[in-house]
N, C-alpha and C. Protein backbone atom coordinates (compact mmCIF):
# COMPACT_ATOMS: atom_id res chain seq x y z
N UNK A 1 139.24 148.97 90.38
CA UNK A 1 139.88 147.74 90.75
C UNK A 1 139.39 147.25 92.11
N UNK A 2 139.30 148.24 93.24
CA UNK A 2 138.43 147.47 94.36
C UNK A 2 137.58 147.21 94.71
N UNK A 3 137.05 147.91 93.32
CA UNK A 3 135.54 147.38 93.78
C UNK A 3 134.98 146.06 92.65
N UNK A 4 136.09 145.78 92.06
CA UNK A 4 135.86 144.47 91.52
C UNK A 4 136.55 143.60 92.52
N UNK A 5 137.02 143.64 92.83
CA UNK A 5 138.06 142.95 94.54
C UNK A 5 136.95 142.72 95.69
N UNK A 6 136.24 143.52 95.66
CA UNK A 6 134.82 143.82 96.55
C UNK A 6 133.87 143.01 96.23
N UNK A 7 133.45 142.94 95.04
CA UNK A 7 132.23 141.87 93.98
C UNK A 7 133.20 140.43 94.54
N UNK A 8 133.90 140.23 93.84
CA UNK A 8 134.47 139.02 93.77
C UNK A 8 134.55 138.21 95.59
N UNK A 9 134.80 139.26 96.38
CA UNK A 9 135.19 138.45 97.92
C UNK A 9 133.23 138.49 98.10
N UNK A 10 132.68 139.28 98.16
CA UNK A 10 131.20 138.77 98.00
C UNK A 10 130.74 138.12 97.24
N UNK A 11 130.24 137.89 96.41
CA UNK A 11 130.52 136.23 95.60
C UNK A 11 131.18 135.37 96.25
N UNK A 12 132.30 135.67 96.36
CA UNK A 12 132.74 133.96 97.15
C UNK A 12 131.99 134.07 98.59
N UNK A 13 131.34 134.60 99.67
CA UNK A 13 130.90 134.74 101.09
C UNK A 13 129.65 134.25 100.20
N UNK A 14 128.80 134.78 99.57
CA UNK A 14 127.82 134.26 99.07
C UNK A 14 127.42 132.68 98.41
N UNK A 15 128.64 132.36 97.91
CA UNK A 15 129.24 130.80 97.21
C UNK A 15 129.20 129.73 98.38
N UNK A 16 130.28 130.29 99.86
CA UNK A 16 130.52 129.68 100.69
C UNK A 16 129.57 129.12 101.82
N UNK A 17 128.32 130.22 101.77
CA UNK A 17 127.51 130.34 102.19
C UNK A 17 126.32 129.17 102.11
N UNK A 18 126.33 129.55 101.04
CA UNK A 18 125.27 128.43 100.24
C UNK A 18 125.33 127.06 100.06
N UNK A 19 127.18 126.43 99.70
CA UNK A 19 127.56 124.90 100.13
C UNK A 19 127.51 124.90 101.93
N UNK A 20 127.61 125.67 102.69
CA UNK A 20 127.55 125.14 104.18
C UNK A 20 125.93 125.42 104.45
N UNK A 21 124.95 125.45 103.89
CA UNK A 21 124.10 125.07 104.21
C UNK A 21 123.42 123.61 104.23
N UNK A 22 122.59 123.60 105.55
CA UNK A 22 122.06 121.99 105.93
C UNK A 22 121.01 121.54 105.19
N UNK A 23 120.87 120.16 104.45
CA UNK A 23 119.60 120.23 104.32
C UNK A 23 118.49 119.98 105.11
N UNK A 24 117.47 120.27 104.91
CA UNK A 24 116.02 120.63 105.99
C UNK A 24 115.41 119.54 106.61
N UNK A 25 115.72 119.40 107.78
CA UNK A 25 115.47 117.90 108.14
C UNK A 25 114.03 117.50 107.90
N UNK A 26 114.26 115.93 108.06
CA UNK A 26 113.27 115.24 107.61
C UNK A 26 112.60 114.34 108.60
N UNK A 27 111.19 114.64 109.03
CA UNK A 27 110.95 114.01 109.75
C UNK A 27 110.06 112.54 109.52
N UNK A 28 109.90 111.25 110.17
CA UNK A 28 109.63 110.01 109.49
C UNK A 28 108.67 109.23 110.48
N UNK A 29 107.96 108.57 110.15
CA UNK A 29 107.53 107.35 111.22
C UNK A 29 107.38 106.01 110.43
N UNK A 30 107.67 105.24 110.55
CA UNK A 30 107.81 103.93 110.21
C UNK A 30 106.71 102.95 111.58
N UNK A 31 105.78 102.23 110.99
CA UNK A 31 104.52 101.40 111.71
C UNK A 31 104.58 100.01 110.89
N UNK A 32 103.85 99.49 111.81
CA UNK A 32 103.56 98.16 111.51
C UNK A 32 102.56 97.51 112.61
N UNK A 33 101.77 96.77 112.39
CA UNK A 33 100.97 95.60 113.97
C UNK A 33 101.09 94.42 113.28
N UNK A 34 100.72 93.60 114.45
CA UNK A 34 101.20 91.96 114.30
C UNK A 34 99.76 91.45 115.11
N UNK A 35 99.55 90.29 115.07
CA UNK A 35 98.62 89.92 116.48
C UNK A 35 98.79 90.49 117.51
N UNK A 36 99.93 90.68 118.32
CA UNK A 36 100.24 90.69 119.37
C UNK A 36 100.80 91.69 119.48
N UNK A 37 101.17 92.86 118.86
CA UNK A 37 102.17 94.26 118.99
C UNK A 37 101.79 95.31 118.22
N UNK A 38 101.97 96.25 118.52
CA UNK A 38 101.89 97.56 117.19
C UNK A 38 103.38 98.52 117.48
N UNK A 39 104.10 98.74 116.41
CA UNK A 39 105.12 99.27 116.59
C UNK A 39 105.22 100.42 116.12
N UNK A 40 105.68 101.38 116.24
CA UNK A 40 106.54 102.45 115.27
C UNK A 40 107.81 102.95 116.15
N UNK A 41 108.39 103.78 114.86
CA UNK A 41 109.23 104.20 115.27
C UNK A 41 109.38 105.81 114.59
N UNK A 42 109.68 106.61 115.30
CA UNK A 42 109.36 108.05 114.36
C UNK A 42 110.75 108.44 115.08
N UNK A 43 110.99 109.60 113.92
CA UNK A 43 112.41 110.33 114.05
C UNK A 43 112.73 111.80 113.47
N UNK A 44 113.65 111.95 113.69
CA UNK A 44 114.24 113.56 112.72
C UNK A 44 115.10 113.35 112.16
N UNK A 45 115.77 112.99 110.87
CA UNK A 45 116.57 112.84 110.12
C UNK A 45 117.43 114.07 109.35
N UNK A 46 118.85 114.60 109.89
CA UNK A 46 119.19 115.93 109.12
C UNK A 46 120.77 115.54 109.04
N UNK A 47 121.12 116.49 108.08
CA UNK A 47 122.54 115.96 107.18
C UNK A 47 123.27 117.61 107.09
N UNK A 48 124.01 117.80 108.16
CA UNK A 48 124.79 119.34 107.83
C UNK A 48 125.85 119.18 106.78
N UNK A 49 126.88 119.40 106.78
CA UNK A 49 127.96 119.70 106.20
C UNK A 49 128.79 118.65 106.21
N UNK A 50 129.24 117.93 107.02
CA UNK A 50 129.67 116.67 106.92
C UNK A 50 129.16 115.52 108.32
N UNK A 51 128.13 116.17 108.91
CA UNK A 51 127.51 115.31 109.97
C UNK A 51 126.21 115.10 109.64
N UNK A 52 126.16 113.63 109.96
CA UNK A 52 124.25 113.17 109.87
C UNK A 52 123.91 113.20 111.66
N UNK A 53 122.64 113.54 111.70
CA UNK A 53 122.20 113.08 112.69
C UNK A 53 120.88 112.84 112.47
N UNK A 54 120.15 111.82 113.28
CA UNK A 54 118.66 111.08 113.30
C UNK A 54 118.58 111.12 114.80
N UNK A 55 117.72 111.48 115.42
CA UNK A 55 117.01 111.00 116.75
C UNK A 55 115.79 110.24 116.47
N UNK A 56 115.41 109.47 117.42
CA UNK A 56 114.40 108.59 117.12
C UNK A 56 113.71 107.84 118.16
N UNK A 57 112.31 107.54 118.56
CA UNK A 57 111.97 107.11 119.45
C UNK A 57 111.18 105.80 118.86
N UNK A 58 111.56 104.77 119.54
CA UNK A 58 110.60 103.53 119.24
C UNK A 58 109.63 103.41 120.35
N UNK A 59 108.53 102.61 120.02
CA UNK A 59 106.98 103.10 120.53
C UNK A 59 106.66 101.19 120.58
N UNK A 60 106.17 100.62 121.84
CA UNK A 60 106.14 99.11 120.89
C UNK A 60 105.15 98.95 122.13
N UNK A 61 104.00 98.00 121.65
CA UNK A 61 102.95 98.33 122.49
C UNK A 61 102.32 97.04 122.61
N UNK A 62 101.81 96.13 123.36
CA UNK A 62 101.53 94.80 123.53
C UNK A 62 100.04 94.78 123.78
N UNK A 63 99.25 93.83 122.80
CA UNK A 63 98.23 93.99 122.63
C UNK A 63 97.83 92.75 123.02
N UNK A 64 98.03 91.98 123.69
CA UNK A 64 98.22 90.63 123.88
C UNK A 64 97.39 90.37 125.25
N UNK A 65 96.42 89.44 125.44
CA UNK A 65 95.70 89.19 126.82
C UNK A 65 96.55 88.64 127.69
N UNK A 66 97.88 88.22 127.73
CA UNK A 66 98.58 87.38 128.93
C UNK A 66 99.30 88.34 129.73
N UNK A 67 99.75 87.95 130.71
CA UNK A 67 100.66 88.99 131.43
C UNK A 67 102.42 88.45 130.53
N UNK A 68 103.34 89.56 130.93
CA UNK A 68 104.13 89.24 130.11
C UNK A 68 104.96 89.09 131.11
N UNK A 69 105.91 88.11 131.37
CA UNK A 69 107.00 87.73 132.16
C UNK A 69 108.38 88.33 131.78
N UNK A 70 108.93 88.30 130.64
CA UNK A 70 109.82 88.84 130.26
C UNK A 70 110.05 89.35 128.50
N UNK A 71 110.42 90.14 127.76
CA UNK A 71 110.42 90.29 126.32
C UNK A 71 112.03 91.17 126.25
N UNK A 72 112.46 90.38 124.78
CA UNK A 72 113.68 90.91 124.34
C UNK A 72 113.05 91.37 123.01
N UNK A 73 113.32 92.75 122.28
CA UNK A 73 113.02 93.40 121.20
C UNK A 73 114.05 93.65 120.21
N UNK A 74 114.19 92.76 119.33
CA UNK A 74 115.90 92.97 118.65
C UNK A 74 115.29 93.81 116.88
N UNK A 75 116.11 95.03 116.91
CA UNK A 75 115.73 95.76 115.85
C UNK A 75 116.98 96.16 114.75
N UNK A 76 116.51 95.69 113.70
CA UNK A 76 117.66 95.78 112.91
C UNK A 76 117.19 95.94 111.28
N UNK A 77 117.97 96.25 110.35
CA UNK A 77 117.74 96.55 108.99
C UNK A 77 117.97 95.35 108.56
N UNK A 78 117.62 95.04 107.19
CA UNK A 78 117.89 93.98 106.51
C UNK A 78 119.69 94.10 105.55
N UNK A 79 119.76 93.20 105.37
CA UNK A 79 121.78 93.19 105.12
C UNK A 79 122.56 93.84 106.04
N UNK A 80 122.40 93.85 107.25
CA UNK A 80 123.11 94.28 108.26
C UNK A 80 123.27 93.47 109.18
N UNK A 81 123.96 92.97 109.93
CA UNK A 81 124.41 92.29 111.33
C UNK A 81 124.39 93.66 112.36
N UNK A 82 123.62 94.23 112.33
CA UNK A 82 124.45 94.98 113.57
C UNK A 82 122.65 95.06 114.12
N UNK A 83 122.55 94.57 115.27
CA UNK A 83 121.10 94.87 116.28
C UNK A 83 121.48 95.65 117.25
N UNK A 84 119.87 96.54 117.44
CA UNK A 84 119.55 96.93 118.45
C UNK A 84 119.09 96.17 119.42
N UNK A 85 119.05 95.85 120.79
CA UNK A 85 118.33 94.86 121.51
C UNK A 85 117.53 95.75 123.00
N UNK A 86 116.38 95.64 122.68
CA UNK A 86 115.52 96.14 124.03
C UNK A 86 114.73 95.13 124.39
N UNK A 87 115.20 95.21 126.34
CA UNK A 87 114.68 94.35 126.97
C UNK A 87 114.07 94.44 128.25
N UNK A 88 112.97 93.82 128.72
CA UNK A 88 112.28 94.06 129.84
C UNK A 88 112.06 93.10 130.83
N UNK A 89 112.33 93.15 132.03
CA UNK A 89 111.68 91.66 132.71
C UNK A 89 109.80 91.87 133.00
N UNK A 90 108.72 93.08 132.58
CA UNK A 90 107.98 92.80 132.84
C UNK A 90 107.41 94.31 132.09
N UNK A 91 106.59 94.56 131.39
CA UNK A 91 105.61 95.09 130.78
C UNK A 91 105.32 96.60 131.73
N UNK A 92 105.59 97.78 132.00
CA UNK A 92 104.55 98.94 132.57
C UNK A 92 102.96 98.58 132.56
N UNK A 93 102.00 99.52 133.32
CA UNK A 93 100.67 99.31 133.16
C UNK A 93 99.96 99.32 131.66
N UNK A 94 100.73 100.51 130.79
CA UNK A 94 100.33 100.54 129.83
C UNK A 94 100.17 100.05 128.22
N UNK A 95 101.46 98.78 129.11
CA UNK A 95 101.64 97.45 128.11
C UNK A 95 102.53 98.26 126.57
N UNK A 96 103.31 99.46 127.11
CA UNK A 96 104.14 100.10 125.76
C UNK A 96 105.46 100.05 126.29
N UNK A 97 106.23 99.68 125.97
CA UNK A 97 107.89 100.03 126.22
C UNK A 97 108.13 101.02 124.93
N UNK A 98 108.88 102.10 125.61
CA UNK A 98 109.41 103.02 124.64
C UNK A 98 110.92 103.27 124.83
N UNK A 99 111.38 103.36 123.71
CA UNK A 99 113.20 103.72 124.03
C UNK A 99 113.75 104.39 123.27
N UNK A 100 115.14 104.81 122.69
CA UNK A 100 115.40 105.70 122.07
C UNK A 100 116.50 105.34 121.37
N UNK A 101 116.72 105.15 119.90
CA UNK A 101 117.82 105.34 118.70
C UNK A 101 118.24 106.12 118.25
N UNK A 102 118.65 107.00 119.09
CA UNK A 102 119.85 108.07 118.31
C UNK A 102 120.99 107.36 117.48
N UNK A 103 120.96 108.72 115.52
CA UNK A 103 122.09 107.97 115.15
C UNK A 103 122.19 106.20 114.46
N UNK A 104 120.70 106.02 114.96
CA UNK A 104 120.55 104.38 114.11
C UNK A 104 120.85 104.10 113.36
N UNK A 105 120.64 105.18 112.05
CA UNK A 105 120.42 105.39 110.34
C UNK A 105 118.87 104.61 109.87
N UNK A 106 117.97 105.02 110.39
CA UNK A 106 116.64 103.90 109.79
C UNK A 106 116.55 104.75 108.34
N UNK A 107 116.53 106.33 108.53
CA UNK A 107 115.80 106.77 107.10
C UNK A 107 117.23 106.56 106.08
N UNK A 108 118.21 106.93 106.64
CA UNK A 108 119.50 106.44 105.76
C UNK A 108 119.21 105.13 104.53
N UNK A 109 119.10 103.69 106.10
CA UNK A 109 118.98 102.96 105.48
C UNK A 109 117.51 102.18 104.28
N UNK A 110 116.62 103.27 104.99
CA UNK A 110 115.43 103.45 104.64
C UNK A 110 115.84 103.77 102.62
N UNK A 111 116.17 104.77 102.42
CA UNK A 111 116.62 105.48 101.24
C UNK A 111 117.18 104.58 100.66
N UNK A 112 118.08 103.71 101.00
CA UNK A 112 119.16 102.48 100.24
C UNK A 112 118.06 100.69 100.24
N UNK A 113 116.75 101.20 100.33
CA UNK A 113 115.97 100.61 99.97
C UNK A 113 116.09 99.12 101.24
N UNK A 114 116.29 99.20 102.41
CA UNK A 114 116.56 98.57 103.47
C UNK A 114 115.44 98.08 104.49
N UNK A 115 115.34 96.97 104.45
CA UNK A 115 114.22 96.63 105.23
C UNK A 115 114.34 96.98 107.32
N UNK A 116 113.27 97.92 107.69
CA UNK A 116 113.30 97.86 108.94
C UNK A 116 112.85 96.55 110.13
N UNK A 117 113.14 95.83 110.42
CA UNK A 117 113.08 94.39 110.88
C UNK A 117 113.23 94.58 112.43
N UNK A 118 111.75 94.03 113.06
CA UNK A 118 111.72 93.60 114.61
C UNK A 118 111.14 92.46 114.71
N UNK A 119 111.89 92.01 115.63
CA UNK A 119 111.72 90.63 116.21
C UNK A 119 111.55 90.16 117.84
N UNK A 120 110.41 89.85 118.16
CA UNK A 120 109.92 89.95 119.52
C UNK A 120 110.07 88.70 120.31
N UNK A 121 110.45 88.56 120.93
CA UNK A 121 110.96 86.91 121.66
C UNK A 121 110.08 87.53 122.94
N UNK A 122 109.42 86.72 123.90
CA UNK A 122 108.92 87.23 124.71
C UNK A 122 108.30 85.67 125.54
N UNK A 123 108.31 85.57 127.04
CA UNK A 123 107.53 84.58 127.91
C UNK A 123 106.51 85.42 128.44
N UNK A 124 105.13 84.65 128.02
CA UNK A 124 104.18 85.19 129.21
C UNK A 124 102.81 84.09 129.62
N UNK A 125 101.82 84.32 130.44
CA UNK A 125 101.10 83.69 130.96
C UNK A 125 101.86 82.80 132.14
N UNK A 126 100.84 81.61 132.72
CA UNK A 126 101.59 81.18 134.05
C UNK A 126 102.11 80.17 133.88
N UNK A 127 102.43 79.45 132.49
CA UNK A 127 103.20 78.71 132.04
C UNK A 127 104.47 79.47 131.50
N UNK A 128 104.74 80.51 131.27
CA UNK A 128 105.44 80.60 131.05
C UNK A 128 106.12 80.65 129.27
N UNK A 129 105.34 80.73 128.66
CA UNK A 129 104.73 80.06 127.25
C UNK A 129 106.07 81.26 126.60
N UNK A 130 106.81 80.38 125.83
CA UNK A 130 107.67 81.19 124.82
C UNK A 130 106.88 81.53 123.49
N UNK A 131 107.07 83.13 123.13
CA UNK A 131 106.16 83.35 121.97
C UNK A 131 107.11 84.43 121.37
N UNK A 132 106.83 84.46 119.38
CA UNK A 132 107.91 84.94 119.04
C UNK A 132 107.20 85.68 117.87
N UNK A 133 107.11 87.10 117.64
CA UNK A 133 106.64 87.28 115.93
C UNK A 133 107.66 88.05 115.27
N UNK A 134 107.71 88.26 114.55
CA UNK A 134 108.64 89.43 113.58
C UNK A 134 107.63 90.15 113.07
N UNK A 135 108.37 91.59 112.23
CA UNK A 135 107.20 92.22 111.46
C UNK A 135 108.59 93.32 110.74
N UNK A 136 107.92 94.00 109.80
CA UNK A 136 108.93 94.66 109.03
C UNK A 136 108.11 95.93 108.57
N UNK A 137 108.81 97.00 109.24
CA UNK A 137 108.08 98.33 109.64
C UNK A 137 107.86 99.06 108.20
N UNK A 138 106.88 100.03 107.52
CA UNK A 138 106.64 100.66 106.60
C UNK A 138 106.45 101.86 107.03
N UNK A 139 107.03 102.72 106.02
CA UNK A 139 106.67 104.17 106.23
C UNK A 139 105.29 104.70 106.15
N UNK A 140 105.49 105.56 107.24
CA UNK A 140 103.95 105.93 106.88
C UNK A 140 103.41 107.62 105.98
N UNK A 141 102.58 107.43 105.47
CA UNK A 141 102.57 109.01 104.71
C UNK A 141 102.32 110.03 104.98
């Protein structure tokens, strides 16, 4: 009898074991270029037991001959209202602003077949020249 008492509480440690495992995160980069930009965004995507988490770094890089006066970077999925907004009053030497989306959901929304959407508003040269592109990021393989 206890050692069927014994089987049975192992089996269940073994049972319990196996639903609290995480699945194996997933790592992603999503790219795109425009005239004027090349973007990505790469991440770690993992799902424990009842928590998601994604870290993620966006990469956005200005390929553009003017100097840049100021740029707002608004990043968002498609059927969603909710933006990210990154903004600069003036470009580093290396013409890349990089920042960070923890928690975004891109591969989430990625999976639910969701478009990744940036939109670049930006003044530059000595006029002052308002210039604007969008682009809609793809995974890469």
């Amino acid at each position: 009898m206890n050692s069927k008492i014994s089987i049975l509480l192992l089996l269940m440690v073994f049972f319990l074991t196996a639903c609290s495992q995480n699945e194996p995160a997933k790592e992603f980069t999503f790219t795109n270029e425009s005239e004027n930009w090349e973007a990505s965004i790469s991440g770690t995507y993992s799902r424990g037991n009842s928590e998601i988490f994604e870290e993620t770094t966006g990469i956005f890089t200005y390929k553009g001959k003017e100097d840049i006066r100021s740029i707002y970077i608004a990043t968002y999925t498609s059927g969603t209202k909710f933006e990210r907004g990154t903004e600069a009053d003036e470009l580093p030497a290396d013409q890349t602003i990089e920042t960070s989306f923890d928690n975004f959901g891109f591969w989430e929304d990625h999976e639910e077949g969701k478009e990744i959407i940036l939109e670049f508003e930006w003044r530059e040269g000595d006029r002052n020249t308002k210039r604007e592109e969008k682009m809609v990021l793809e995974l890469e393989d």
